[in-house]
N, C-alpha and C. Protein backbone atom coordinates (compact mmCIF):
# COMPACT_ATOMS: atom_id res chain seq x y z
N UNK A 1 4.68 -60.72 -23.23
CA UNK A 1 4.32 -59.41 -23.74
C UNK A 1 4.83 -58.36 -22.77
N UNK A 2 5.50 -57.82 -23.54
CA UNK A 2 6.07 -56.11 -22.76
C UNK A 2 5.37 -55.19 -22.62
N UNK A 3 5.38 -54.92 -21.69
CA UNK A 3 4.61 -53.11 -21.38
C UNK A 3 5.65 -52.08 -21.51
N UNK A 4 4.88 -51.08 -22.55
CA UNK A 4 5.70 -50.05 -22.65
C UNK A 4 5.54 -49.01 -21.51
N UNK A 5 4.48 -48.97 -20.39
CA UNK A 5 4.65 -47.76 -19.69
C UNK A 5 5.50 -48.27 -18.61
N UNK A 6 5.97 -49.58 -18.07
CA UNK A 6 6.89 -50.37 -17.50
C UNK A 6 8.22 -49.56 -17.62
N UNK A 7 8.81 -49.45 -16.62
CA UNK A 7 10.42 -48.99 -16.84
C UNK A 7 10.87 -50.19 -16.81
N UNK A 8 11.24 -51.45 -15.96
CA UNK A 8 11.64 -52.74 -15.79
C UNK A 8 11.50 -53.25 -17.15
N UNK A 9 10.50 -53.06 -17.77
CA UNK A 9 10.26 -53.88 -18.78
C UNK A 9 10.96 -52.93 -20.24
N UNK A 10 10.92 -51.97 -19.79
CA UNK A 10 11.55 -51.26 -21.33
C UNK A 10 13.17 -51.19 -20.86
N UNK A 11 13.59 -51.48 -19.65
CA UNK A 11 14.91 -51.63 -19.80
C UNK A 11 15.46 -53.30 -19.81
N UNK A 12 14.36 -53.74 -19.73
CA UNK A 12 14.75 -55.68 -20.34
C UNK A 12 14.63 -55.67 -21.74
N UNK A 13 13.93 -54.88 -22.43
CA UNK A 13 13.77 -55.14 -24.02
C UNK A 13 14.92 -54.33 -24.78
N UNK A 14 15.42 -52.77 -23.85
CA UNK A 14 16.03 -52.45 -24.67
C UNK A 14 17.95 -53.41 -24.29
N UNK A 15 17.91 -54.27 -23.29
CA UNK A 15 18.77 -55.43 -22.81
C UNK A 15 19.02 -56.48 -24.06
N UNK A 16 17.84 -56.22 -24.56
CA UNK A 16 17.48 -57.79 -25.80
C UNK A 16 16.94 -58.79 -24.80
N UNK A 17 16.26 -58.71 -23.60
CA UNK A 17 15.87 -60.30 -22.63
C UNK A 17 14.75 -60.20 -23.58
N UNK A 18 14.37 -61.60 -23.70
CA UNK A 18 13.08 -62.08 -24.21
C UNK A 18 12.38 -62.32 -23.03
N UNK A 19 10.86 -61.68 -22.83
CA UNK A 19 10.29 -62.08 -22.06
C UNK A 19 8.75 -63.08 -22.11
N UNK A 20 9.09 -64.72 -21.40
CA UNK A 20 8.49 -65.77 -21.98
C UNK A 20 7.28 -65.18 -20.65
N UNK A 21 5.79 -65.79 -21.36
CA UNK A 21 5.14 -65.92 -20.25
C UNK A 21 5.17 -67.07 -19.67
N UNK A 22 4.08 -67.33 -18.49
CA UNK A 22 4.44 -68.45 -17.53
C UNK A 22 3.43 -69.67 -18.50
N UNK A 23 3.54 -70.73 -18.28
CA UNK A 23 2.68 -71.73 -18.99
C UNK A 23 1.42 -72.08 -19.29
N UNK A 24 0.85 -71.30 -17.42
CA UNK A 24 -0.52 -71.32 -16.96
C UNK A 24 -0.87 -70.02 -17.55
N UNK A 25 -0.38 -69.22 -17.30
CA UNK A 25 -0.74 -67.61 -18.10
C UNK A 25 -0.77 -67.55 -19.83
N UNK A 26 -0.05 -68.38 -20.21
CA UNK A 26 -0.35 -68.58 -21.77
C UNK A 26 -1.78 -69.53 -21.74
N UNK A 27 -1.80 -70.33 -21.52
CA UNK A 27 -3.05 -71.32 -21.87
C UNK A 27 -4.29 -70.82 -21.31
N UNK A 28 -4.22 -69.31 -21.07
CA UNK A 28 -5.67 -69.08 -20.03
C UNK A 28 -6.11 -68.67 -21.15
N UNK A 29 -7.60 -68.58 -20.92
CA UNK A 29 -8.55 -67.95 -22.33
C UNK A 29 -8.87 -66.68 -21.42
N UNK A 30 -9.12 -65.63 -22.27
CA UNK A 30 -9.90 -64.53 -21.77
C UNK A 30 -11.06 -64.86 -21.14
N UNK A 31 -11.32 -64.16 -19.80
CA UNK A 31 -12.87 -64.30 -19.68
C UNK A 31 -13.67 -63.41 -20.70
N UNK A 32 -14.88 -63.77 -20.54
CA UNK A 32 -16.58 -62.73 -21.21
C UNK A 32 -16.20 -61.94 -19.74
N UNK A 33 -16.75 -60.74 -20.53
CA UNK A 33 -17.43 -59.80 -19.36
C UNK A 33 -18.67 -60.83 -18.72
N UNK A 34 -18.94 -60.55 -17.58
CA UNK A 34 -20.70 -60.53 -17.13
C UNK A 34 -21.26 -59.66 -17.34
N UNK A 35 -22.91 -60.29 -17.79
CA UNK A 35 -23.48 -59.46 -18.02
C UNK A 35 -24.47 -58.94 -16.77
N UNK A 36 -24.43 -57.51 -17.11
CA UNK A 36 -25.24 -57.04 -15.97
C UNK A 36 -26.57 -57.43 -15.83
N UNK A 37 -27.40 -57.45 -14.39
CA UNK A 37 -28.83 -58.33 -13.92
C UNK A 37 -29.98 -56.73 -14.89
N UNK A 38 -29.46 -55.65 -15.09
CA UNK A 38 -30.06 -54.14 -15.37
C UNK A 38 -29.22 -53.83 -17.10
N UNK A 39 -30.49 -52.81 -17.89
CA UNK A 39 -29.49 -52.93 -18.94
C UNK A 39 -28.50 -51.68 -18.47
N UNK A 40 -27.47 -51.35 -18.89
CA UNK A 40 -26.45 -50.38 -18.78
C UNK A 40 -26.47 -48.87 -19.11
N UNK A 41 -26.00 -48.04 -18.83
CA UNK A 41 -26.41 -46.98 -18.90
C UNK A 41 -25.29 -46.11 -19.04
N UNK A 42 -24.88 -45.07 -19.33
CA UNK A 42 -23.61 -44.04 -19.56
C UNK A 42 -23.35 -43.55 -18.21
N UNK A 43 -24.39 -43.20 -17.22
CA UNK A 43 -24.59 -42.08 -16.40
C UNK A 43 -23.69 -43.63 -14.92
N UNK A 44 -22.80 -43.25 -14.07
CA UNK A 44 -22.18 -44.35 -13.44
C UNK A 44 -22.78 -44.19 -11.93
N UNK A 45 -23.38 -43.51 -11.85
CA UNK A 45 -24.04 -43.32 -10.52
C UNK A 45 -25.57 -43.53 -10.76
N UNK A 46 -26.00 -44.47 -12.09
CA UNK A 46 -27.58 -44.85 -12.58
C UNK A 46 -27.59 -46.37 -11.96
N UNK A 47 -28.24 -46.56 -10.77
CA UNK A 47 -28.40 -47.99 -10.37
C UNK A 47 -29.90 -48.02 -9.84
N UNK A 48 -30.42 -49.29 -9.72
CA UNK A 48 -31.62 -49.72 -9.47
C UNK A 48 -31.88 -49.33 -7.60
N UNK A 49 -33.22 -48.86 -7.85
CA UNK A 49 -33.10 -49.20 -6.03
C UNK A 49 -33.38 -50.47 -5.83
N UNK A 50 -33.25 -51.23 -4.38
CA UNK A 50 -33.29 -52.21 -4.16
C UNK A 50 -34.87 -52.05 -3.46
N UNK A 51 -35.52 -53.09 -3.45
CA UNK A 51 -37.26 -53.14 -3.27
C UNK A 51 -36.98 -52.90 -1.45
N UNK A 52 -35.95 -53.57 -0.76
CA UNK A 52 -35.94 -53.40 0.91
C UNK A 52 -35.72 -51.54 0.87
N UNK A 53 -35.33 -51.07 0.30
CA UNK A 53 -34.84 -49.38 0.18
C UNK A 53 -36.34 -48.99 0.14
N UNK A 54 -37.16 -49.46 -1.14
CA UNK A 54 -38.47 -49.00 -1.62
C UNK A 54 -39.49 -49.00 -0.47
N UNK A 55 -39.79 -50.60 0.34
CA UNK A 55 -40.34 -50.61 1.31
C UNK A 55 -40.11 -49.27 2.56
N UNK A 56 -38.70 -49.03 3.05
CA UNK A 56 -38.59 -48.44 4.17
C UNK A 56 -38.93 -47.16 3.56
N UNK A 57 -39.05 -46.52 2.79
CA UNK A 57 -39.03 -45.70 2.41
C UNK A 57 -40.49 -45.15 2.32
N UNK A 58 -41.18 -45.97 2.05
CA UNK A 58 -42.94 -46.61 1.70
C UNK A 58 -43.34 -46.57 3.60
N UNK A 59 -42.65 -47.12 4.24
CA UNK A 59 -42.82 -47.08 5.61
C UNK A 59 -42.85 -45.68 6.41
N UNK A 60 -41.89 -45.21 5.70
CA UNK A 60 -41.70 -44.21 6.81
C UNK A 60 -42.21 -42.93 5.89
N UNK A 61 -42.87 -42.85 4.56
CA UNK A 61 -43.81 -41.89 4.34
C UNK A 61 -45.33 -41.81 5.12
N UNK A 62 -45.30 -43.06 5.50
CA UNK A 62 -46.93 -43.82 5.52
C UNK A 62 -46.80 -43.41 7.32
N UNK A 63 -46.04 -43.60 7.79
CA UNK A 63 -45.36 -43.15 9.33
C UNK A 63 -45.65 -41.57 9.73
N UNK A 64 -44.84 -40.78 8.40
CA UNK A 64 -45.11 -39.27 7.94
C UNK A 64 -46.29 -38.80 8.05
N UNK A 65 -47.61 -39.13 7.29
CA UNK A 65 -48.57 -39.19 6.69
C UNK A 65 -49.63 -38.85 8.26
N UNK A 66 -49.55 -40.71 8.59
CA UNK A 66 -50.22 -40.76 9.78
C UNK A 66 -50.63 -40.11 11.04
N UNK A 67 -49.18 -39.42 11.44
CA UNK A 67 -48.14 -38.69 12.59
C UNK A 67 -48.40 -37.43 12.13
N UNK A 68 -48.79 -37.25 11.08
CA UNK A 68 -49.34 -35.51 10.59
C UNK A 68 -50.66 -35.51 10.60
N UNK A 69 -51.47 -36.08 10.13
CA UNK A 69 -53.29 -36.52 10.16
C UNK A 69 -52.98 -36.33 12.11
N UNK A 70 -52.97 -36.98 12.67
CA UNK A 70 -53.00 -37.15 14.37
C UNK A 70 -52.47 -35.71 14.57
N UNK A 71 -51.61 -35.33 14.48
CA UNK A 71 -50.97 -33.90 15.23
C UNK A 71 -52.02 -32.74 14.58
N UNK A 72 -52.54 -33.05 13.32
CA UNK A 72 -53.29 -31.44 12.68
C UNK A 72 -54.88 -31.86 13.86
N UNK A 73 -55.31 -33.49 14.29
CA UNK A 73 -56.50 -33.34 15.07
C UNK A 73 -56.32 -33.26 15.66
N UNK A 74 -55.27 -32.91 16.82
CA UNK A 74 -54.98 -32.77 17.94
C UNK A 74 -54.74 -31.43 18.09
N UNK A 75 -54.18 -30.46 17.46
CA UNK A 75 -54.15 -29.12 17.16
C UNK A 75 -55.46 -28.31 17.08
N UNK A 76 -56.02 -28.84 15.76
CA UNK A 76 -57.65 -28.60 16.04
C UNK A 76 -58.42 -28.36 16.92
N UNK A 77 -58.12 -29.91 17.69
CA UNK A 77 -59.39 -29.64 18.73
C UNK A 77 -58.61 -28.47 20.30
N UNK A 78 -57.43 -28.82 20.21
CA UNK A 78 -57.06 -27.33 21.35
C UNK A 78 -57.18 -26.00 20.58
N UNK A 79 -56.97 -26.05 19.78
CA UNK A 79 -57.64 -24.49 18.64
C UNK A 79 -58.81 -24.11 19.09
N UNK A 80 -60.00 -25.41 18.38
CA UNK A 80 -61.40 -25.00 19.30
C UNK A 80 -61.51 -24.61 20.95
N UNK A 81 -61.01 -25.30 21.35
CA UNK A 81 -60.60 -25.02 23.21
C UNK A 81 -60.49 -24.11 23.97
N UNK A 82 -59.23 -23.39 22.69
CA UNK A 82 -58.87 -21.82 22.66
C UNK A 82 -59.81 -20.33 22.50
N UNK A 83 -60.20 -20.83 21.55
CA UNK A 83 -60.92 -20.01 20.71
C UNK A 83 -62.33 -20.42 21.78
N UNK A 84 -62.80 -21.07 22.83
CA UNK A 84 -63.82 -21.00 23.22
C UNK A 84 -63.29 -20.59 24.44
N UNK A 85 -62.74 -20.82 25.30
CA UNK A 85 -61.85 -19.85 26.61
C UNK A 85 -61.72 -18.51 26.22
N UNK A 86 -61.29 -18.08 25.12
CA UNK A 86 -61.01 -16.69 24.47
C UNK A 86 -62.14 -16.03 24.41
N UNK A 87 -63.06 -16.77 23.88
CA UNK A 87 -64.89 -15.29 24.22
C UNK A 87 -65.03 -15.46 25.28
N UNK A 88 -64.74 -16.20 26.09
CA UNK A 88 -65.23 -16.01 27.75
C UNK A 88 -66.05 -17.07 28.16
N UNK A 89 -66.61 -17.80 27.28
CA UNK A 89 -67.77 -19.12 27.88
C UNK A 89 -66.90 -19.82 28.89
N UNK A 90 -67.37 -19.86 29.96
CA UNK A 90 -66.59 -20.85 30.84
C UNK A 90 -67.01 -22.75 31.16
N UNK A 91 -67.91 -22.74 30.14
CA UNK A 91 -68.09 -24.46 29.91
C UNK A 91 -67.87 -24.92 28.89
N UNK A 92 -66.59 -24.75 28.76
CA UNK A 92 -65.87 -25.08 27.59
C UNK A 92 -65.83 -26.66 27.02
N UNK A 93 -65.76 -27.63 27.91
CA UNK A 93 -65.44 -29.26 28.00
C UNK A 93 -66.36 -30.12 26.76
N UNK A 94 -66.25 -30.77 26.58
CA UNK A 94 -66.48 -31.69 25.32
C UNK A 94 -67.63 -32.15 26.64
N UNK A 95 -68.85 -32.52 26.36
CA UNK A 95 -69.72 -33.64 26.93
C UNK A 95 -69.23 -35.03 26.51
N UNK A 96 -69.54 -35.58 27.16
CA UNK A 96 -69.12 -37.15 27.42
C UNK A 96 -70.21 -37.61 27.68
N UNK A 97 -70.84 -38.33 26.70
CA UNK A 97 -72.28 -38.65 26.50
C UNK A 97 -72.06 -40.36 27.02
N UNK A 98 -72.63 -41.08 27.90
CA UNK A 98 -72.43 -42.91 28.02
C UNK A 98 -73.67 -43.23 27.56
N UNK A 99 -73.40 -44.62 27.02
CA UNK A 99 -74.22 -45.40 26.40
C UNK A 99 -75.34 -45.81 27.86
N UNK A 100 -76.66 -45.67 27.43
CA UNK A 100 -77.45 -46.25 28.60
C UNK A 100 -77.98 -47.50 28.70
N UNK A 101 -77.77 -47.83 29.90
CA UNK A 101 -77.79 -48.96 30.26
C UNK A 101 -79.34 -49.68 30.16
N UNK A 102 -79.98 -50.39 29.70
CA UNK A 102 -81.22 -50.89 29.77
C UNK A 102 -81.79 -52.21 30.63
């Protein structure tokens, strides 16, 4: 079989060469497509995330989350700190109450 967008090949046909295929190339069957593991979609940039993507992702919100809860109580309590140095009380310190010993 000739290709017409071929120059080689449209100047062998308009030659008169007959062009035979090879033996192994005739006797091949077409493959099937494979079918995809997802159904298909129009849009070519539509793919599945992968669950290791989902996890890290799950990780490092939960990382987010945590690391913000800790920094807003830690803010807090020097806020209070502030705000009690600022009227002037000068025993400002958290008591530190110990368990007694019996």
């Amino acid at each position: 079989m000739a290709r017409t967008h071929d120059c080689k090949a449209s100047r062998r046909e308009a030659a008169g060469a007959k062009v035979v295929p090879l033996p192994w190339v005739a006797r091949r069957r077409p493959r099937a497509a494979p079918k995809p593991a997802y159904p298909h979609s129009d849009d070519p940039d539509d793919y599945p995330i992968s669950d290791r993507t989902l996890l890290t992702v799950g990780a490092c919100l939960a990382l987010f989350i945590v690391a913000s809860v800790w920094l807003l109580g830690t803010m807090r309590a020097n806020a209070w700190l502030e705000d009690c140095l600022m009227a002037g009380h000068k025993n400002c310190a958290r008591l530190v109450v110990l368990p007694s010993e019996r």
